[in-house]
C-alpha atoms as a PDB file:
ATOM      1  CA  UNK A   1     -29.212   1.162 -19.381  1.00  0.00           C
ATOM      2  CA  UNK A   2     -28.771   4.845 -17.611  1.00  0.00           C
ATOM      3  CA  UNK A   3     -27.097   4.942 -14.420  1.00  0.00           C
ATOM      4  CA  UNK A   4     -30.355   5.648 -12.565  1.00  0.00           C
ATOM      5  CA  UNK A   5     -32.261   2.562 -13.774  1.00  0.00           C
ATOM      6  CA  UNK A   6     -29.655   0.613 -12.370  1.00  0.00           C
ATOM      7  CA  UNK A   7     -29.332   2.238  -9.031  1.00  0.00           C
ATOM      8  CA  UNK A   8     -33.257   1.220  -9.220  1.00  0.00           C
ATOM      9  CA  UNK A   9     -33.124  -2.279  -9.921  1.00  0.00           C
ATOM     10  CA  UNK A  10     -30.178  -2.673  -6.951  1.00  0.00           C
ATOM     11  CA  UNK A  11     -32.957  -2.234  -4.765  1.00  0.00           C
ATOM     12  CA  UNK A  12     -35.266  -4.467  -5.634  1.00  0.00           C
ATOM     13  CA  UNK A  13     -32.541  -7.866  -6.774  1.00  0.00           C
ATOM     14  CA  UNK A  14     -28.859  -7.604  -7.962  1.00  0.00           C
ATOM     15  CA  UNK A  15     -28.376  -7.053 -11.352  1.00  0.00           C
ATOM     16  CA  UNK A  16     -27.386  -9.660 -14.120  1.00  0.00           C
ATOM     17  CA  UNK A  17     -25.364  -7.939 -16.385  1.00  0.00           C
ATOM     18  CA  UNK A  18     -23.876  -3.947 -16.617  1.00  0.00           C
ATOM     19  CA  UNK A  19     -20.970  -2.500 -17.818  1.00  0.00           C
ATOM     20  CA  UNK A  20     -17.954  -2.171 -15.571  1.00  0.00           C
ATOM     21  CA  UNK A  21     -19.146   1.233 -14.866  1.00  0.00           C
ATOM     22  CA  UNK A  22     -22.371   0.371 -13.486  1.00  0.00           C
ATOM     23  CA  UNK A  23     -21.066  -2.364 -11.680  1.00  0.00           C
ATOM     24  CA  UNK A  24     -18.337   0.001 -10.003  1.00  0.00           C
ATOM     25  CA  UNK A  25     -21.396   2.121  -9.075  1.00  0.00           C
ATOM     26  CA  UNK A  26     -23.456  -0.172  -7.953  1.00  0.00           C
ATOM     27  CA  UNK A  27     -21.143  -2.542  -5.863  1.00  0.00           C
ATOM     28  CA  UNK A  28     -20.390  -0.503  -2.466  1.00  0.00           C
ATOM     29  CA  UNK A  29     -17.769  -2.501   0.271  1.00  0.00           C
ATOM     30  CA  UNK A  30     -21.050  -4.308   1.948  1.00  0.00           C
ATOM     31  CA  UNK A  31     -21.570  -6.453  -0.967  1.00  0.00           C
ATOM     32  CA  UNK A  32     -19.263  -9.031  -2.571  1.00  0.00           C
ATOM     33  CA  UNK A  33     -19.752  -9.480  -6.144  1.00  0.00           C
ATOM     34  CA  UNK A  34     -17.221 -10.610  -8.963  1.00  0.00           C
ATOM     35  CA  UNK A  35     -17.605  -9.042 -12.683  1.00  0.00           C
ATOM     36  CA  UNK A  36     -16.801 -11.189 -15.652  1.00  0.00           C
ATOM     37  CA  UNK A  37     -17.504  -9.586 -19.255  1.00  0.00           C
ATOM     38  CA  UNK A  38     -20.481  -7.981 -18.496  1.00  0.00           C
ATOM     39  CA  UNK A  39     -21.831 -10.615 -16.576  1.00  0.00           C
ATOM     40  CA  UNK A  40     -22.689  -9.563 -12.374  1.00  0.00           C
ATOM     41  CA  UNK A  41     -21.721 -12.704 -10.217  1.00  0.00           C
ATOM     42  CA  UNK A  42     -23.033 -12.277  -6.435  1.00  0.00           C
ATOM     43  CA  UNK A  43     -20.907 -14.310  -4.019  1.00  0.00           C
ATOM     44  CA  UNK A  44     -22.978 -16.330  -1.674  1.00  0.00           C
ATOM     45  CA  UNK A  45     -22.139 -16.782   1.729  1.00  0.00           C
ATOM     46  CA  UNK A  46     -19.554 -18.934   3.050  1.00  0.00           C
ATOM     47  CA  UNK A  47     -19.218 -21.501   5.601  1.00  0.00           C
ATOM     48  CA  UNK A  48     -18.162 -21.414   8.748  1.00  0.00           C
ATOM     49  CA  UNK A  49     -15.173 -23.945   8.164  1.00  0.00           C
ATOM     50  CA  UNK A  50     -14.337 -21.503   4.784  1.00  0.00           C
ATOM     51  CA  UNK A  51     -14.485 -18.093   7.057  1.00  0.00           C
ATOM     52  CA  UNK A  52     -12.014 -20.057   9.485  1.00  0.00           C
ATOM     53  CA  UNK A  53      -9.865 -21.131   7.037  1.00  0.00           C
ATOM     54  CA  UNK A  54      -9.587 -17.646   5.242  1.00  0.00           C
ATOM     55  CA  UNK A  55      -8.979 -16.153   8.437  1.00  0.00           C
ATOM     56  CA  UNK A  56      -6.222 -18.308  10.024  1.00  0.00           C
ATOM     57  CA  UNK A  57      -3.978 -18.114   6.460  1.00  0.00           C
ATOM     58  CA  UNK A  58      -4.858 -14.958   5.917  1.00  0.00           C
ATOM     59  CA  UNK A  59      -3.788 -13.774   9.473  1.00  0.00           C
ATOM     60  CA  UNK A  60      -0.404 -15.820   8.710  1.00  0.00           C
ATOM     61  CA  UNK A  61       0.761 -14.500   5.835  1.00  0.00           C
ATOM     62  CA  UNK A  62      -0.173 -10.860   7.056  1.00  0.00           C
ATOM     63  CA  UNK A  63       1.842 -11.272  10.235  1.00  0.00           C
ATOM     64  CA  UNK A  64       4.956 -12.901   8.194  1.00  0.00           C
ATOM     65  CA  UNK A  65       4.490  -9.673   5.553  1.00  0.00           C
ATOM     66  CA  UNK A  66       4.250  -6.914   8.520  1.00  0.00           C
ATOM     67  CA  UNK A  67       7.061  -8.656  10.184  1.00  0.00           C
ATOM     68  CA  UNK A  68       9.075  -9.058   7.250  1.00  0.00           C
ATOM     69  CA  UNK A  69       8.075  -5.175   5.765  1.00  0.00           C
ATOM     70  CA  UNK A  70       7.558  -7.204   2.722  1.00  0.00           C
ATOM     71  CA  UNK A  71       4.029  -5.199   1.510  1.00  0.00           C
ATOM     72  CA  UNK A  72       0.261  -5.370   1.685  1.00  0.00           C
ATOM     73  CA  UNK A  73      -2.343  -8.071   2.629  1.00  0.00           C
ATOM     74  CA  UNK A  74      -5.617  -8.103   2.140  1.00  0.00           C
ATOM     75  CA  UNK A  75      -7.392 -11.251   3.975  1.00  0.00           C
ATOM     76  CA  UNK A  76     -11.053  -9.815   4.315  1.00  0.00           C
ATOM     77  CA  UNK A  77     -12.640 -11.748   1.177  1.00  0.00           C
ATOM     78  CA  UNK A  78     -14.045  -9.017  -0.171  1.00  0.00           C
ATOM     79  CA  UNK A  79     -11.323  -7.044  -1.991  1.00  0.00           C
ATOM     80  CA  UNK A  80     -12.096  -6.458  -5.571  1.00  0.00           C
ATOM     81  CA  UNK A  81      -9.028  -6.939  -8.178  1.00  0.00           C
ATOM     82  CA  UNK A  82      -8.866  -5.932 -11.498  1.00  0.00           C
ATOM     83  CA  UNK A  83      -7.040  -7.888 -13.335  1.00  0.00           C
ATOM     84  CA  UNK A  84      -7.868  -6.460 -17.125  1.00  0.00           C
ATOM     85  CA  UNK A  85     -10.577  -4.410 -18.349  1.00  0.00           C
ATOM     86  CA  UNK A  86     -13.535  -5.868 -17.587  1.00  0.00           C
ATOM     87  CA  UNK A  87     -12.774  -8.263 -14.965  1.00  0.00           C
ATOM     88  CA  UNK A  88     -12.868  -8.401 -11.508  1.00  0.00           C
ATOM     89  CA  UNK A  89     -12.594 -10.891  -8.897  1.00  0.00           C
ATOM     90  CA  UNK A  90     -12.781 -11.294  -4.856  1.00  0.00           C
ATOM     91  CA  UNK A  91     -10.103 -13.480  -3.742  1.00  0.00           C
ATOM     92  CA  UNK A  92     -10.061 -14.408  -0.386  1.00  0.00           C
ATOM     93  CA  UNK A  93      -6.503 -13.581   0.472  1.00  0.00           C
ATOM     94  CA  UNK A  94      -4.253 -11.120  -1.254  1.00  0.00           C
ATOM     95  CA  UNK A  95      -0.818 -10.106  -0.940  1.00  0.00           C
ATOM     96  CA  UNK A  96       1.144  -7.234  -3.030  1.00  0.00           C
ATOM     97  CA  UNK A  97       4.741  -6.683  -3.046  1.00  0.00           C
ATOM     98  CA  UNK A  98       5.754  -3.054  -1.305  1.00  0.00           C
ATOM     99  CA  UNK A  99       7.500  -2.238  -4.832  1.00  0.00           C
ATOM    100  CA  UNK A 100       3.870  -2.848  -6.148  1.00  0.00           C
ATOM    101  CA  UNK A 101       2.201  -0.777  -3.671  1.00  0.00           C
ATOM    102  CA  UNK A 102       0.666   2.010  -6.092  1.00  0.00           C
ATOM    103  CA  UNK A 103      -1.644  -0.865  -7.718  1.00  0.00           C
ATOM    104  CA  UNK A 104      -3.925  -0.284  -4.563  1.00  0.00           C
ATOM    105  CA  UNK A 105      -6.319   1.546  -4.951  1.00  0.00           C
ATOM    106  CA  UNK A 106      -8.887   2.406  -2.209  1.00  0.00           C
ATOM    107  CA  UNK A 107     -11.871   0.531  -3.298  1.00  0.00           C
ATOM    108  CA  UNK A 108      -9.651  -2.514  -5.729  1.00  0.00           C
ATOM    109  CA  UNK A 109      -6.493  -3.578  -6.746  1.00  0.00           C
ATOM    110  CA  UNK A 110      -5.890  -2.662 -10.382  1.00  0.00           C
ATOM    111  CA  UNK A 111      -3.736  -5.253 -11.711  1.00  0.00           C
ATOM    112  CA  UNK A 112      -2.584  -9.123 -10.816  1.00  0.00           C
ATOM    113  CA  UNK A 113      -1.009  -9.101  -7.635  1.00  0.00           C
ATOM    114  CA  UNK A 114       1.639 -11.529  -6.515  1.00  0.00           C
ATOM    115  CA  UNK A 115      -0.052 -13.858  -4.491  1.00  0.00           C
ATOM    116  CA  UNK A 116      -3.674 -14.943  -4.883  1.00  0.00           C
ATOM    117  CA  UNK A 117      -5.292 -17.043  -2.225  1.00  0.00           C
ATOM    118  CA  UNK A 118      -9.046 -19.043  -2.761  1.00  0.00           C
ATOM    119  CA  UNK A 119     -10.168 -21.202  -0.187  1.00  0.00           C
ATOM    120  CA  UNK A 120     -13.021 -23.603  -2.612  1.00  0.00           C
ATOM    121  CA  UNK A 121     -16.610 -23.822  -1.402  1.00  0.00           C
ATOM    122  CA  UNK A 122     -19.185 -26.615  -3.335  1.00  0.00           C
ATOM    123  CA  UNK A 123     -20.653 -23.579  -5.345  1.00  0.00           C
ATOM    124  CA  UNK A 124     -17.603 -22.219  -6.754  1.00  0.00           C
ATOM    125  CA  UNK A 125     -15.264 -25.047  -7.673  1.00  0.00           C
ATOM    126  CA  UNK A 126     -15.178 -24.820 -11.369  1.00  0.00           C
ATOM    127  CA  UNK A 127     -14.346 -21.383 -10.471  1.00  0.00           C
ATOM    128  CA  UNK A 128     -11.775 -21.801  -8.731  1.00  0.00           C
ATOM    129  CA  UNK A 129      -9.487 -24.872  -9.949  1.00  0.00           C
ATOM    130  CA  UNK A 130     -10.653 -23.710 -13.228  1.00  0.00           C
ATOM    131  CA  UNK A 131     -11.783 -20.445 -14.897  1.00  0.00           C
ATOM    132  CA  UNK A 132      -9.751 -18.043 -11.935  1.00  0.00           C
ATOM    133  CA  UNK A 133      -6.011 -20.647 -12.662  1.00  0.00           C
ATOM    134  CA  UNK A 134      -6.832 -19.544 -16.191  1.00  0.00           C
ATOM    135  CA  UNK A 135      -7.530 -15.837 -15.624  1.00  0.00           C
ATOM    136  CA  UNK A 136      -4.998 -15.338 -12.591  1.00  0.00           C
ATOM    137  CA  UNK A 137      -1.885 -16.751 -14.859  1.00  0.00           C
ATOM    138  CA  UNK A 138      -2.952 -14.703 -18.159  1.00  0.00           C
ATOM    139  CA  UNK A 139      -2.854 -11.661 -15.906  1.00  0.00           C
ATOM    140  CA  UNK A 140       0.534 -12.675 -14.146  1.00  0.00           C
ATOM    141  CA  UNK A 141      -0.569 -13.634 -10.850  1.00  0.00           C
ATOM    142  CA  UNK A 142       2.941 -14.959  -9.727  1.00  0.00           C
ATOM    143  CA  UNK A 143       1.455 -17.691  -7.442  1.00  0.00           C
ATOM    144  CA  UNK A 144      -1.803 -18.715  -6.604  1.00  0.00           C
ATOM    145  CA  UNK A 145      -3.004 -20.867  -3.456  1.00  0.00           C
ATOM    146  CA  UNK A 146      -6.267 -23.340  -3.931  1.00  0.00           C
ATOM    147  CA  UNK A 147      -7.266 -24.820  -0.646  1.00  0.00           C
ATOM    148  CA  UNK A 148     -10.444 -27.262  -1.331  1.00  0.00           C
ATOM    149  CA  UNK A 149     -11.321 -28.199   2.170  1.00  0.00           C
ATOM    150  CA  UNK A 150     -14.315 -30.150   1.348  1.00  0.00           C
ATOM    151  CA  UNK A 151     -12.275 -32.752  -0.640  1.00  0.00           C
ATOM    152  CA  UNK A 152      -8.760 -32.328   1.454  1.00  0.00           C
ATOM    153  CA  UNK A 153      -6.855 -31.218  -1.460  1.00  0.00           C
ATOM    154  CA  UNK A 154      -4.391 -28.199  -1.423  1.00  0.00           C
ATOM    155  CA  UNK A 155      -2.353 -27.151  -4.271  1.00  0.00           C
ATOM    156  CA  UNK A 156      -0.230 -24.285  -5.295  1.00  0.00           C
ATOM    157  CA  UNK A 157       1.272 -22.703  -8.520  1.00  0.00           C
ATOM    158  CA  UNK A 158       3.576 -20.695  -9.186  1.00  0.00           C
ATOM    159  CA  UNK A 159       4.253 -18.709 -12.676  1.00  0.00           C
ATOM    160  CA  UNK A 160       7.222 -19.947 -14.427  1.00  0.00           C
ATOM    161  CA  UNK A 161       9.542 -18.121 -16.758  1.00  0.00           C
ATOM    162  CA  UNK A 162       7.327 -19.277 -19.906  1.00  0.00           C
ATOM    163  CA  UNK A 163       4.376 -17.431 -18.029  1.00  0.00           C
ATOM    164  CA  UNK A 164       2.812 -21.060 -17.299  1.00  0.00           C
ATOM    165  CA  UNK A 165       1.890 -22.270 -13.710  1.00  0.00           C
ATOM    166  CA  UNK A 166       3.611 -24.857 -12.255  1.00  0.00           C
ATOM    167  CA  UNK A 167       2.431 -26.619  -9.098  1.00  0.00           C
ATOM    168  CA  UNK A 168       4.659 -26.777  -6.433  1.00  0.00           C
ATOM    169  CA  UNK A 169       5.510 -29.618  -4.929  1.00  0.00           C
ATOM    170  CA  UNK A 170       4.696 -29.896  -1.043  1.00  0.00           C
ATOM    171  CA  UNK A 171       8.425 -31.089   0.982  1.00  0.00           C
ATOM    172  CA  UNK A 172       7.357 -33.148   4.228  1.00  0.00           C
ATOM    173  CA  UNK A 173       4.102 -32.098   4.230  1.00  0.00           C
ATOM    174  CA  UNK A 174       4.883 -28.706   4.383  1.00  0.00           C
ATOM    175  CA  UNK A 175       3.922 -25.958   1.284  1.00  0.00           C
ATOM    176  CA  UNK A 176       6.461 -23.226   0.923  1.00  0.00           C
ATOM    177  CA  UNK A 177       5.969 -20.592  -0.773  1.00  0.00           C
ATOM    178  CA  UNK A 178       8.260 -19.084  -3.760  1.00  0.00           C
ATOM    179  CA  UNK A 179       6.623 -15.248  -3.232  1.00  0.00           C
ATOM    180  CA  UNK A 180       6.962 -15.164   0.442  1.00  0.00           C
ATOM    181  CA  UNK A 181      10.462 -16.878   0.851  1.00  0.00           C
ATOM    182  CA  UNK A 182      10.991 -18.453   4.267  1.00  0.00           C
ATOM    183  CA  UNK A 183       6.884 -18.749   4.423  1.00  0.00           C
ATOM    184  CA  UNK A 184       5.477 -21.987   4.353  1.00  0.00           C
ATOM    185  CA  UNK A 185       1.792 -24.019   6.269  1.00  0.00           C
ATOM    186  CA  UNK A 186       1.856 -27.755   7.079  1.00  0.00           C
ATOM    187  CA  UNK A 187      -1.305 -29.347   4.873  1.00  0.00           C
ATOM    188  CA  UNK A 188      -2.580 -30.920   7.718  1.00  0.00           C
ATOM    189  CA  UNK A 189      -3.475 -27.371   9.203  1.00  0.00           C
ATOM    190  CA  UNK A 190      -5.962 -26.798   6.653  1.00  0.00           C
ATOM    191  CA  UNK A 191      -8.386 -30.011   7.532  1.00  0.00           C
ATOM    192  CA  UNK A 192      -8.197 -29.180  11.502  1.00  0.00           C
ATOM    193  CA  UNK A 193     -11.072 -27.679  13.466  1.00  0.00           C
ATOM    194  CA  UNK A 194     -11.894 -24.155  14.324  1.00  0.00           C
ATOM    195  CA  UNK A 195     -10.004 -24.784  17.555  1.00  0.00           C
ATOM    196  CA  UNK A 196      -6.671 -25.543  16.368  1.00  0.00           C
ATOM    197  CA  UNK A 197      -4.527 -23.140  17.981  1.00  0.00           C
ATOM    198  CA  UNK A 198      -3.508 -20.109  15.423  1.00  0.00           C
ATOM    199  CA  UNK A 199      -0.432 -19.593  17.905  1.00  0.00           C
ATOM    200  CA  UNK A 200       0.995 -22.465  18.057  1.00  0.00           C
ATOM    201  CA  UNK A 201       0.988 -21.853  13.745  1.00  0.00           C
ATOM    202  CA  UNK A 202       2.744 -19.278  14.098  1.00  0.00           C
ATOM    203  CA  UNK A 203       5.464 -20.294  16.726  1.00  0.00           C
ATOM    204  CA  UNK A 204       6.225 -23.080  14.722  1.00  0.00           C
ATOM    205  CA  UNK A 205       6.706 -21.069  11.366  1.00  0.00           C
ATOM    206  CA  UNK A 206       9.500 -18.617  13.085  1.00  0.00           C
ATOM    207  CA  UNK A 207       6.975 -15.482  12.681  1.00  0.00           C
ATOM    208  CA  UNK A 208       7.286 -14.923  16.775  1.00  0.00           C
ATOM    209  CA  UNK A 209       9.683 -17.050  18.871  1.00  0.00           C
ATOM    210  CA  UNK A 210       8.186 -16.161  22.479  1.00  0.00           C
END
């Protein structure tokens, strides 16, 4: 399939399967789509309760990272990452380490960065808790977040010295993160409402004390 015959068919409905190249040509920054062996996966929308969820951890581990000088967050849900030839996914919150700061590129990240967020929707859970644990710990993803709101159930690995994930272990129902040391979200915070007050998140985390 030419370049131009797939340029044609983006108008018309996305595309099931194209090499890498294609799919780098084809997928501009207004449309989220993962790539998996030659297979085109378009993300459907999420929910409101996802987009809030996304947003509030996202804007908390940016603000502990900027405040810290500790690197680079991404927390738009729609940053490609290559992980290995021929793969790419969209997680919804990414953060690489400043000494890691050259795998940024300005349309992906090409490699595993060190923390990997996914906030699970009804359509992707095998996904998630499944095929992306396996692909984000065979490309060194140091830890990865899951946050299934639907079913209340948060979990997080990190990648031990045998390159295996290990969960770790939430302490008072609080998760703390190995990456980000001194970083850490009460569980509870993930099954409020839209109206839970961001601020008050981070007061109590130490990332502003006024």
């Amino acid at each position: 399939m030419s370049i131009i015959l797939f340029d044609e068919i983006k108008t018309a409905s996305p595309p099931r399967f194209a090499t890498e190249d294609e799919f780098e040509a084809w997928c501009d920054e207004d449309t989220k789509a993962e790539y998996v062996d030659g297979e085109v996966i378009v993300m459907t929308p999420a929910s409101a309760v996802h987009n809030s969820g996304e947003t509030t951890l996202g804007n908390l581990i940016d603000m502990f990272v900027k405040k810290n000088a500790l690197g680079w967050v991404s927390s738009t849900g729609n940053m490609q990452v290559r992980l290995r030839m021929g793969l790419r996914r969209v997680p919804d919150v990414v953060f690489v380490e400043i000494s890691r700061r050259n795998i940024v590129r300005e349309t992906y990240i090409d490699g595993a960065p060190d923390l990997v967020v996914e906030f699970v929707s009804p359509e992707s859970m095998i996904r998630d808790w499944h095929e992306k644990y396996i692909e984000y710990e065979a490309a060194g993803v140091r830890e990865y977040w899951i946050i299934d709101q639907p079913q209340q159930r948060a979990t997080v690995y990190y990648l031990g010295d045998d390159r295996r994930y290990q969960p770790i272990a939430p302490q008072d129902g609080k998760i703390y993160s190995r990456v980000l040391s001194g970083f850490w979200v009460k569980i509870e915070w993930f099954w409020q409402d839209s109206s839970f007050d961001t601020y008050k998140m981070v007061k109590e985390i130490g990332i502003i004390t006024t």
